[in-house]
C-alpha atoms as a PDB file:
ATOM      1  CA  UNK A   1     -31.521  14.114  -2.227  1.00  0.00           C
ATOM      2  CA  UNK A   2     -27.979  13.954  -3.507  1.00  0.00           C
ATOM      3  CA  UNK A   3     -26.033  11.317  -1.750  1.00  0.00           C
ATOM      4  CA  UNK A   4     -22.566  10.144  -1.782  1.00  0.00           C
ATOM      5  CA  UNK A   5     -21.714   6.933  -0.857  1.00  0.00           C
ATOM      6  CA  UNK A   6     -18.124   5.417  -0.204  1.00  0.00           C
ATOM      7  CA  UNK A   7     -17.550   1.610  -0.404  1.00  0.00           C
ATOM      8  CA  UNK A   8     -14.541  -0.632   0.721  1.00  0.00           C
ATOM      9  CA  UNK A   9     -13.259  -4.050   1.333  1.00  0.00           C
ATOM     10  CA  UNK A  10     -15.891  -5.047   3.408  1.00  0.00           C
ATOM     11  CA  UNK A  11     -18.792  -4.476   1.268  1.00  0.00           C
ATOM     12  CA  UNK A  12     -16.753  -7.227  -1.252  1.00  0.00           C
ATOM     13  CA  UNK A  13     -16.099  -9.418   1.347  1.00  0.00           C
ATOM     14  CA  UNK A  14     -19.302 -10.486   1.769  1.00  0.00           C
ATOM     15  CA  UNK A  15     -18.568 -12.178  -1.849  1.00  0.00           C
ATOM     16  CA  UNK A  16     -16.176 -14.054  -1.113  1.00  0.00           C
ATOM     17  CA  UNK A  17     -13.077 -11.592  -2.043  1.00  0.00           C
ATOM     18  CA  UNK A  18     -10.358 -10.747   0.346  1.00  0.00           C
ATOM     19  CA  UNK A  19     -10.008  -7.608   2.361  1.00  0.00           C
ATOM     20  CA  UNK A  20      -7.247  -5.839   0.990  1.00  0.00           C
ATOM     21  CA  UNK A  21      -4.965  -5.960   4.353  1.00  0.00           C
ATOM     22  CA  UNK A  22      -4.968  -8.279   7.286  1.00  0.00           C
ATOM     23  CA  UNK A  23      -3.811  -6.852  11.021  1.00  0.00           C
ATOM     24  CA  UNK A  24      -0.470  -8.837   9.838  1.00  0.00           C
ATOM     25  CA  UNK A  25       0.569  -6.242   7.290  1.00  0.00           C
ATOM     26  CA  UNK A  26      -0.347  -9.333   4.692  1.00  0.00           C
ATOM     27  CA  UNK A  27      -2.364  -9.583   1.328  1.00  0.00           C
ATOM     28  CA  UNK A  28      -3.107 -13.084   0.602  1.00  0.00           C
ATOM     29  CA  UNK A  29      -0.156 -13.756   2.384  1.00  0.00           C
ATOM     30  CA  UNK A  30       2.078 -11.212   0.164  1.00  0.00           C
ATOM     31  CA  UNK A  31       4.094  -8.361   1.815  1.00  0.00           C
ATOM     32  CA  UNK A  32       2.403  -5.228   0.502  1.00  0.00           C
ATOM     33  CA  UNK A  33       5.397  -3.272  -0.447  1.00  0.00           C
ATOM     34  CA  UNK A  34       6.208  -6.572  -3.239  1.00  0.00           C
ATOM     35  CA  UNK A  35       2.514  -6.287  -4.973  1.00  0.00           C
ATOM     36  CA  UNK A  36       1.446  -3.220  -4.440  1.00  0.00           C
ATOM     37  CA  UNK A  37       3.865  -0.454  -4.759  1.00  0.00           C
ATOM     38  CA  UNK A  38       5.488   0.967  -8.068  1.00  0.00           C
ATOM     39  CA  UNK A  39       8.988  -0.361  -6.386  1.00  0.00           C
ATOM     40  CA  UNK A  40       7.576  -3.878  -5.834  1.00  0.00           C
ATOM     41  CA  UNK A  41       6.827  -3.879  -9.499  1.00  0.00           C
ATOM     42  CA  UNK A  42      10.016  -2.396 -10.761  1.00  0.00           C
ATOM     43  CA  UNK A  43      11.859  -5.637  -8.597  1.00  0.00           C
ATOM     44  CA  UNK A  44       9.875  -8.312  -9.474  1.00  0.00           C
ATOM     45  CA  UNK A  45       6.838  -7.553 -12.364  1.00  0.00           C
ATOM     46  CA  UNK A  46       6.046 -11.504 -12.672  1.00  0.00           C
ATOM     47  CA  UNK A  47       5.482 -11.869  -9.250  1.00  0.00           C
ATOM     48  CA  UNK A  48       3.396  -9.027  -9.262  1.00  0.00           C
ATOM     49  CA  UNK A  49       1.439 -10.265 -12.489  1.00  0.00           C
ATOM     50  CA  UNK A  50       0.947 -13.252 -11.082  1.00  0.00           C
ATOM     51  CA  UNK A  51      -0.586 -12.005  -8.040  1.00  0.00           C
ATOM     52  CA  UNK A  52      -3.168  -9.718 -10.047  1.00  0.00           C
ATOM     53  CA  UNK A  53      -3.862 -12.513 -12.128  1.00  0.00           C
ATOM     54  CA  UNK A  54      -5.030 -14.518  -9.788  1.00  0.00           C
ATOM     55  CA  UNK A  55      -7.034 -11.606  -7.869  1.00  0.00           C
ATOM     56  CA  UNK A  56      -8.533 -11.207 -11.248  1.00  0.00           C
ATOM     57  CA  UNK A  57      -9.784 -14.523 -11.630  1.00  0.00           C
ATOM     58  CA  UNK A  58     -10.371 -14.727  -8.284  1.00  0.00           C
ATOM     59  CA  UNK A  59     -13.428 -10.921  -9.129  1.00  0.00           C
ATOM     60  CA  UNK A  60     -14.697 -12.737 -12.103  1.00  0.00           C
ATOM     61  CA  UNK A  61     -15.482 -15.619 -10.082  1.00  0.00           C
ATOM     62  CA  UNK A  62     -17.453 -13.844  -7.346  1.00  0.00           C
ATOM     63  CA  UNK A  63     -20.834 -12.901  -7.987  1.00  0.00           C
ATOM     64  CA  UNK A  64     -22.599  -9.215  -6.227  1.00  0.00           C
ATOM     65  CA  UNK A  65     -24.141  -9.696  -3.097  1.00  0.00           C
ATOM     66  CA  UNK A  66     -27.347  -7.825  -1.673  1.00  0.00           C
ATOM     67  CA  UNK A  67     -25.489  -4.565  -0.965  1.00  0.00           C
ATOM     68  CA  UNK A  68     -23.857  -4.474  -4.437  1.00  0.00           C
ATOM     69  CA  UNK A  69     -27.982  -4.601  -5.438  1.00  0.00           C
ATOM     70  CA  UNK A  70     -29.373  -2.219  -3.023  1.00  0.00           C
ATOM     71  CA  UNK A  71     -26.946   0.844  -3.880  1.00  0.00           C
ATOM     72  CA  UNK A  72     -27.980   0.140  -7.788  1.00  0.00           C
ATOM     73  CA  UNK A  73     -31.722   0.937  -6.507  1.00  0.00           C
ATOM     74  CA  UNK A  74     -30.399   4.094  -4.411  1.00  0.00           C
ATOM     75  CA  UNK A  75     -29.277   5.504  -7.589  1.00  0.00           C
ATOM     76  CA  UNK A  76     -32.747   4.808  -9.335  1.00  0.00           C
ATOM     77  CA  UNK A  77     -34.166   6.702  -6.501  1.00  0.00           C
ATOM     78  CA  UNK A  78     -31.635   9.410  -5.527  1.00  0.00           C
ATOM     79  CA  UNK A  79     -28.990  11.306  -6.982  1.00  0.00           C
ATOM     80  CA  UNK A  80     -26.173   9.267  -6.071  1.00  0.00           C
ATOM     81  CA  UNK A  81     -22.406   9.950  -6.356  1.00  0.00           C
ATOM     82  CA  UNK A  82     -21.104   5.999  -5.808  1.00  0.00           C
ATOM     83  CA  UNK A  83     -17.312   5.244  -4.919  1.00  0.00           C
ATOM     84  CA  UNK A  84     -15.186   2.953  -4.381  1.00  0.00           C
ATOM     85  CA  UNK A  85     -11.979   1.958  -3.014  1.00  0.00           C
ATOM     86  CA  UNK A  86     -12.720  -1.469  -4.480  1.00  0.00           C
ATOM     87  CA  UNK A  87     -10.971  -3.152  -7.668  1.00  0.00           C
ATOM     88  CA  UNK A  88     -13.754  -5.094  -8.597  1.00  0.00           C
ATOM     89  CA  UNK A  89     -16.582  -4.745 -10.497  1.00  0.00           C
ATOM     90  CA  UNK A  90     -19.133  -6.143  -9.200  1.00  0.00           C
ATOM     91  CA  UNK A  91     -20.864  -3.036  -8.184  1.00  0.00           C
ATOM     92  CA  UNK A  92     -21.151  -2.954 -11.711  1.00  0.00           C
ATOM     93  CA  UNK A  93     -22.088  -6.373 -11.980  1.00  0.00           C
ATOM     94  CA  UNK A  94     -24.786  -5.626  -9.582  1.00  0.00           C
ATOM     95  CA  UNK A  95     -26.455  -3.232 -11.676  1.00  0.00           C
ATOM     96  CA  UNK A  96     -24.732   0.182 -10.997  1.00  0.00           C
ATOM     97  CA  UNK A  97     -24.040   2.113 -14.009  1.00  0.00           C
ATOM     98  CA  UNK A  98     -21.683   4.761 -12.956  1.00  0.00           C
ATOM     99  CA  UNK A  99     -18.941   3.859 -10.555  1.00  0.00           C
ATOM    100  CA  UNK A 100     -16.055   6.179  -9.583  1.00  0.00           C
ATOM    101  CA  UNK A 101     -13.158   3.370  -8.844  1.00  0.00           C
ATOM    102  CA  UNK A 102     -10.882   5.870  -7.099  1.00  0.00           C
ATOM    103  CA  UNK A 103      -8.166   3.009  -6.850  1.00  0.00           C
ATOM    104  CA  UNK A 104      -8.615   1.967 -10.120  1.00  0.00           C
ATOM    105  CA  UNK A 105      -9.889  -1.741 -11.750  1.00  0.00           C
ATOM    106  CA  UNK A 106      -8.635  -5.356 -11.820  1.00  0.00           C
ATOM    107  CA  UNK A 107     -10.176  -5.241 -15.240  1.00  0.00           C
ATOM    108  CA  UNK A 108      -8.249  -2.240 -16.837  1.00  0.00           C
ATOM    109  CA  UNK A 109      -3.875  -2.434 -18.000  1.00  0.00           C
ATOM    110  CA  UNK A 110      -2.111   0.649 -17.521  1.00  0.00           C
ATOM    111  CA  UNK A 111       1.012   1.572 -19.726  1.00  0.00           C
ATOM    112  CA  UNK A 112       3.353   2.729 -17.152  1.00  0.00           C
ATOM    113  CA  UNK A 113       5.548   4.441 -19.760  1.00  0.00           C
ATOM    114  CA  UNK A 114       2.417   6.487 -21.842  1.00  0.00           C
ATOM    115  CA  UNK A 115      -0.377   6.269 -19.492  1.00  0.00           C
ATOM    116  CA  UNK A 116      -2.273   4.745 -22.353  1.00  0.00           C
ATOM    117  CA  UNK A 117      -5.113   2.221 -20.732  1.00  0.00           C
ATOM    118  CA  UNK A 118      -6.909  -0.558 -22.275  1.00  0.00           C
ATOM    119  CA  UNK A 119      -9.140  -3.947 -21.166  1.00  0.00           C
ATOM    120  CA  UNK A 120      -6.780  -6.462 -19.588  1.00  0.00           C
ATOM    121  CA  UNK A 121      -6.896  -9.710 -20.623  1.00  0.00           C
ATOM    122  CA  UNK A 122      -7.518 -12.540 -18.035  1.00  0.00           C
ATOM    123  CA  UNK A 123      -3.351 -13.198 -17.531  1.00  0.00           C
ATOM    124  CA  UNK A 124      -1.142 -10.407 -17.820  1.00  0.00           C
ATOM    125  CA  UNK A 125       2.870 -10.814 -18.120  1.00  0.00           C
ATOM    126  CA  UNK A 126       5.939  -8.844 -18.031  1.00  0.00           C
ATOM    127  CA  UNK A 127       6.052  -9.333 -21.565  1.00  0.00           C
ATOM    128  CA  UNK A 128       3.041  -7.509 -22.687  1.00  0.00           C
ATOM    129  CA  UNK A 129       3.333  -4.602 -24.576  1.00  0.00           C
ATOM    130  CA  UNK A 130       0.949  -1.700 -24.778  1.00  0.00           C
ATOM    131  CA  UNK A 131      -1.069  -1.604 -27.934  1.00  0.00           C
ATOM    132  CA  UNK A 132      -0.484   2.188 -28.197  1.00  0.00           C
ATOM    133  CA  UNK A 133       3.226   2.672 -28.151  1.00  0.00           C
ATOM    134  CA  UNK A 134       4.474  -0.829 -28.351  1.00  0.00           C
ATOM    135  CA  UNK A 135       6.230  -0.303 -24.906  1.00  0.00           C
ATOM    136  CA  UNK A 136       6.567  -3.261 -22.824  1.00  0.00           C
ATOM    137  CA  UNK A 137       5.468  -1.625 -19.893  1.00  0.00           C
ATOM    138  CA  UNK A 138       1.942  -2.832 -19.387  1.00  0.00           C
ATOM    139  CA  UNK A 139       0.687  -3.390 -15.430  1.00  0.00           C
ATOM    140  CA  UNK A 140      -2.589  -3.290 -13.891  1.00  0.00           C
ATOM    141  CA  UNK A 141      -4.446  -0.237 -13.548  1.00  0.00           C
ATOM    142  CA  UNK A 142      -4.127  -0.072  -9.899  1.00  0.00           C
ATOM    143  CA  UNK A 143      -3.319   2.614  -7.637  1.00  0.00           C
ATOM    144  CA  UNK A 144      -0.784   1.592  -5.577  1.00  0.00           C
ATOM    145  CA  UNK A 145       1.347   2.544  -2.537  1.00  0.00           C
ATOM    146  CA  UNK A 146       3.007   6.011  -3.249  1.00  0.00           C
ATOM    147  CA  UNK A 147       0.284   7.135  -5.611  1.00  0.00           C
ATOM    148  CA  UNK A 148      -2.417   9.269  -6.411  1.00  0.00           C
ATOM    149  CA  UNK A 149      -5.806   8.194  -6.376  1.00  0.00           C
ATOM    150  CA  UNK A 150      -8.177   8.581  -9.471  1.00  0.00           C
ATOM    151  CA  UNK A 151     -10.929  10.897 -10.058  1.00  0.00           C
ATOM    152  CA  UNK A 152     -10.367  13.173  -6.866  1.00  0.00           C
ATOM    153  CA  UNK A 153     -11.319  16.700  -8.306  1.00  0.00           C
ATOM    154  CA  UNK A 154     -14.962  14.681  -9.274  1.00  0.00           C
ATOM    155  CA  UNK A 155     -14.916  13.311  -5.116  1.00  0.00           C
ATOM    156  CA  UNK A 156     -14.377  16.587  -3.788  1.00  0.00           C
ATOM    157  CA  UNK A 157     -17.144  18.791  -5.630  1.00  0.00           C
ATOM    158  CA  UNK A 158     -19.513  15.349  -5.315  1.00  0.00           C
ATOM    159  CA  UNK A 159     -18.736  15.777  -1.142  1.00  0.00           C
ATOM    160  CA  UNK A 160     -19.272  19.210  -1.488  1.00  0.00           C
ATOM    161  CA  UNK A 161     -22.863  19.132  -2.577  1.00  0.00           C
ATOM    162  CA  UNK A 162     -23.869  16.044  -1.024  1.00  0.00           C
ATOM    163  CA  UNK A 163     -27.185  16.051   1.552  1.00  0.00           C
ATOM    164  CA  UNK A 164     -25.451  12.657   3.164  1.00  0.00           C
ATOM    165  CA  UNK A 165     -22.688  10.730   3.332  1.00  0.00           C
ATOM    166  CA  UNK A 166     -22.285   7.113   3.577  1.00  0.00           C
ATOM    167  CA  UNK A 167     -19.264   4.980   3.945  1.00  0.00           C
ATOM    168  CA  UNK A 168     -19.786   1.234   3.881  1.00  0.00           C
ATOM    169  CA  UNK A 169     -17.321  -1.222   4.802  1.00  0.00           C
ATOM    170  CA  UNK A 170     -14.566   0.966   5.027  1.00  0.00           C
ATOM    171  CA  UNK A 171     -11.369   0.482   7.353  1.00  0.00           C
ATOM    172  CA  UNK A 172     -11.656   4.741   7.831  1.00  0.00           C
ATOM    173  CA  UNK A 173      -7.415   4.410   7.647  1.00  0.00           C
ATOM    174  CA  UNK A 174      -6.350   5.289   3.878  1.00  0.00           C
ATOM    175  CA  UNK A 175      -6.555   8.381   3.140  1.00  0.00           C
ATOM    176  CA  UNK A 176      -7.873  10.713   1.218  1.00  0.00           C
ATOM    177  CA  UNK A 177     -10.793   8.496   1.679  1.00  0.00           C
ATOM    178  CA  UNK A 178     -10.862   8.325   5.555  1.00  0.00           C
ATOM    179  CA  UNK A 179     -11.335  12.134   5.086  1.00  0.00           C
ATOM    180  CA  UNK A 180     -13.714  12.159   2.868  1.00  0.00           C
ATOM    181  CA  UNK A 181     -16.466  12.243   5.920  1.00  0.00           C
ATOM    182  CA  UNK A 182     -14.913  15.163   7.431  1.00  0.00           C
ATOM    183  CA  UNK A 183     -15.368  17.147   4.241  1.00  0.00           C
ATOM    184  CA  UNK A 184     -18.476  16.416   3.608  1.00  0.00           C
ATOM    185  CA  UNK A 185     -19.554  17.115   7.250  1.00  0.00           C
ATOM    186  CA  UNK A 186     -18.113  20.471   7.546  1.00  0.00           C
ATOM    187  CA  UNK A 187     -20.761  21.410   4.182  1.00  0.00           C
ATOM    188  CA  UNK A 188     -23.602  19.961   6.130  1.00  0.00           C
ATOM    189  CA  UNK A 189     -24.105  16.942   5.140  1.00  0.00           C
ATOM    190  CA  UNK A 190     -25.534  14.055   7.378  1.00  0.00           C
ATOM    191  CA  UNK A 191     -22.709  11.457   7.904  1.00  0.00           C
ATOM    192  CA  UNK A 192     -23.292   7.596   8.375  1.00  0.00           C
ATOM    193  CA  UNK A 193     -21.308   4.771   8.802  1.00  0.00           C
ATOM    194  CA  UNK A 194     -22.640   0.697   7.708  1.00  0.00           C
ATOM    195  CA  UNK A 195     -20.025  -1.069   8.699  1.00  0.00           C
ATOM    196  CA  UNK A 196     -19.692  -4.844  10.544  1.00  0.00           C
ATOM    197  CA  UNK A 197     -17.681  -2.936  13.551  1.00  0.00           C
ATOM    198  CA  UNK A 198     -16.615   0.739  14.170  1.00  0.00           C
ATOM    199  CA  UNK A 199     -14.089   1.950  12.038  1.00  0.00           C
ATOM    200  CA  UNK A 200     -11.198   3.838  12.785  1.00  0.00           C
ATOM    201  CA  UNK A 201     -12.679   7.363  12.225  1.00  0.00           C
ATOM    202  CA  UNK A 202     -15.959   6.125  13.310  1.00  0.00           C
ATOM    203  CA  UNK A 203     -16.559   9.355  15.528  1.00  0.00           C
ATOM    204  CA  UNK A 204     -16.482  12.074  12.566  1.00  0.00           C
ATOM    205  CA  UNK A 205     -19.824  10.440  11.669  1.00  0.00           C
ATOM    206  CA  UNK A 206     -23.432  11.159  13.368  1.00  0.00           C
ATOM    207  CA  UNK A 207     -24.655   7.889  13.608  1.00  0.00           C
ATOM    208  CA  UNK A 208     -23.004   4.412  12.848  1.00  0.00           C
ATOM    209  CA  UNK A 209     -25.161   1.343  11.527  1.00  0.00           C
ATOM    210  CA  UNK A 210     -23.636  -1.979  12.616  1.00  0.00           C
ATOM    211  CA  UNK A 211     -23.520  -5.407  11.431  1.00  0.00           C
ATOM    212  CA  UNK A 212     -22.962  -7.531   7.387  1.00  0.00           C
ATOM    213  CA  UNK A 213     -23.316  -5.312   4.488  1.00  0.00           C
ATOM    214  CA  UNK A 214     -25.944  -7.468   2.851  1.00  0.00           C
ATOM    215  CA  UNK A 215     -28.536  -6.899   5.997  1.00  0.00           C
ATOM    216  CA  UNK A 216     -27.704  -3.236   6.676  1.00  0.00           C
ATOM    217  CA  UNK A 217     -27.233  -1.553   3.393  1.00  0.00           C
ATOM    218  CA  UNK A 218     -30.572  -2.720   1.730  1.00  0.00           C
ATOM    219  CA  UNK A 219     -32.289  -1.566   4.877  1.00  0.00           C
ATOM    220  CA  UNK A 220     -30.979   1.555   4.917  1.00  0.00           C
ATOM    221  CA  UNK A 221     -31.582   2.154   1.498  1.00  0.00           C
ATOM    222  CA  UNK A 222     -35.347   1.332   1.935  1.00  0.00           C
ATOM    223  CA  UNK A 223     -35.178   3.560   4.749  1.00  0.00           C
ATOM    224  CA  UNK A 224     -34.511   6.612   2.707  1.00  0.00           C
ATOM    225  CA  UNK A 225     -37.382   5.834   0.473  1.00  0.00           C
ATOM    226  CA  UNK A 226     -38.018   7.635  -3.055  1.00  0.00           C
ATOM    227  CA  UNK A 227     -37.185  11.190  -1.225  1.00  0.00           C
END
């Protein structure tokens, strides 16, 4: 069975990271148009280091939880398409080998002048220079506010062959994502949401499975068996 599955804040949660926005507008009690928008950075790039720093430390600290493990087994057992709007790694950490990180990784520095990437160190500053061109434009390789998201021609043709769909712990109110169900539901595929309450676009999918990531997502993977 080919499968796609989508993950989001809520399936990190459950480790002790912070969704990525509150009902206040707030992350971690920063305005999102100062951290995470190529403006924010342009104003104030320390501030916005700072803040990635500390959500940096804050992923290496946090170890993967029982979903992070049961979607590793789902690709032992199924041909599985997994991504994520998620920064972190621990989906990698919890034993998944491929990962599509459509918004891009707390671990990776983008050159914003040559689009040259590389590992980030722990602490990034507004100093650092890119180890390509020698620019001193180096910021995390995030995809913020205003931008595209990564790897999107791979999504689409992944949705367009998949059997089922699965979005866990997903808001269902940033797109492209929050489409991502319809598309793969007008190709047939079966559509179902684990999520701790309904999300916003909770009705495109054919059946919803409630409550914490770490009860409902192994389950449902031992559900679908070795197909």
């Amino acid at each position: 069975m080919r499968i796609v599955v989508l993950t989001g804040a809520g399936i990190s949660a459950e480790s002790g990271l912070a969704t990525f926005r509150a009902s206040d507008g707030l992350w971690e009690d920063h305005h999102i148009e100062d951290v995470a928008t190529p403006e924010g950075f342009a104003r104030d790039p320390g501030l916005v280091h700072r803040f990635y720093n500390a959500r940096r430390e804050a992923a290496a600290a946090a170890l993967p939880n029982a979903a992070h493990r049961a979607l590793a087994e789902l690709a032992r057992l199924h041909e599985l398409t997994l991504v994520t709007q998620n920064v972190d790694d621990l989906h990698e950490r919890g034993g998944s080998s491929e990962v599509i990180h459509m918004h891009g990784q707390l671990r990776r520095a983008l050159c914003a002048d040559c689009e040259h990437r590389w590992d980030a160190p722990a602490r990034m500053h507004p100093e650092d220079r890119c180890p390509f061109c020698g620019v001193g434009a180096a910021r995390p390789d995030i995809v913020w506010f205003g931008e595209m998201p990564y790897h999107m021609e791979r999504i689409w043709e992944a949705l367009e062959r998949a059997d089922l769909f699965a979005a866990v712990g997903t808001s269902g109110n940033v797109y492209p994502a929050a489409g991502f169900v319809q598309h793969a539901a007008r190709r047939g595929a079966e559509c179902v949401e684990l999520n701790l309450d309904a999300s916003a676009n909770a009705h495109d999918f054919d059946r919803r499975i409630l409550g914490p990531a770490s009860r409902t997502v192994p389950e449902w993977v031992a559900s679908l068996g070795l197909g």
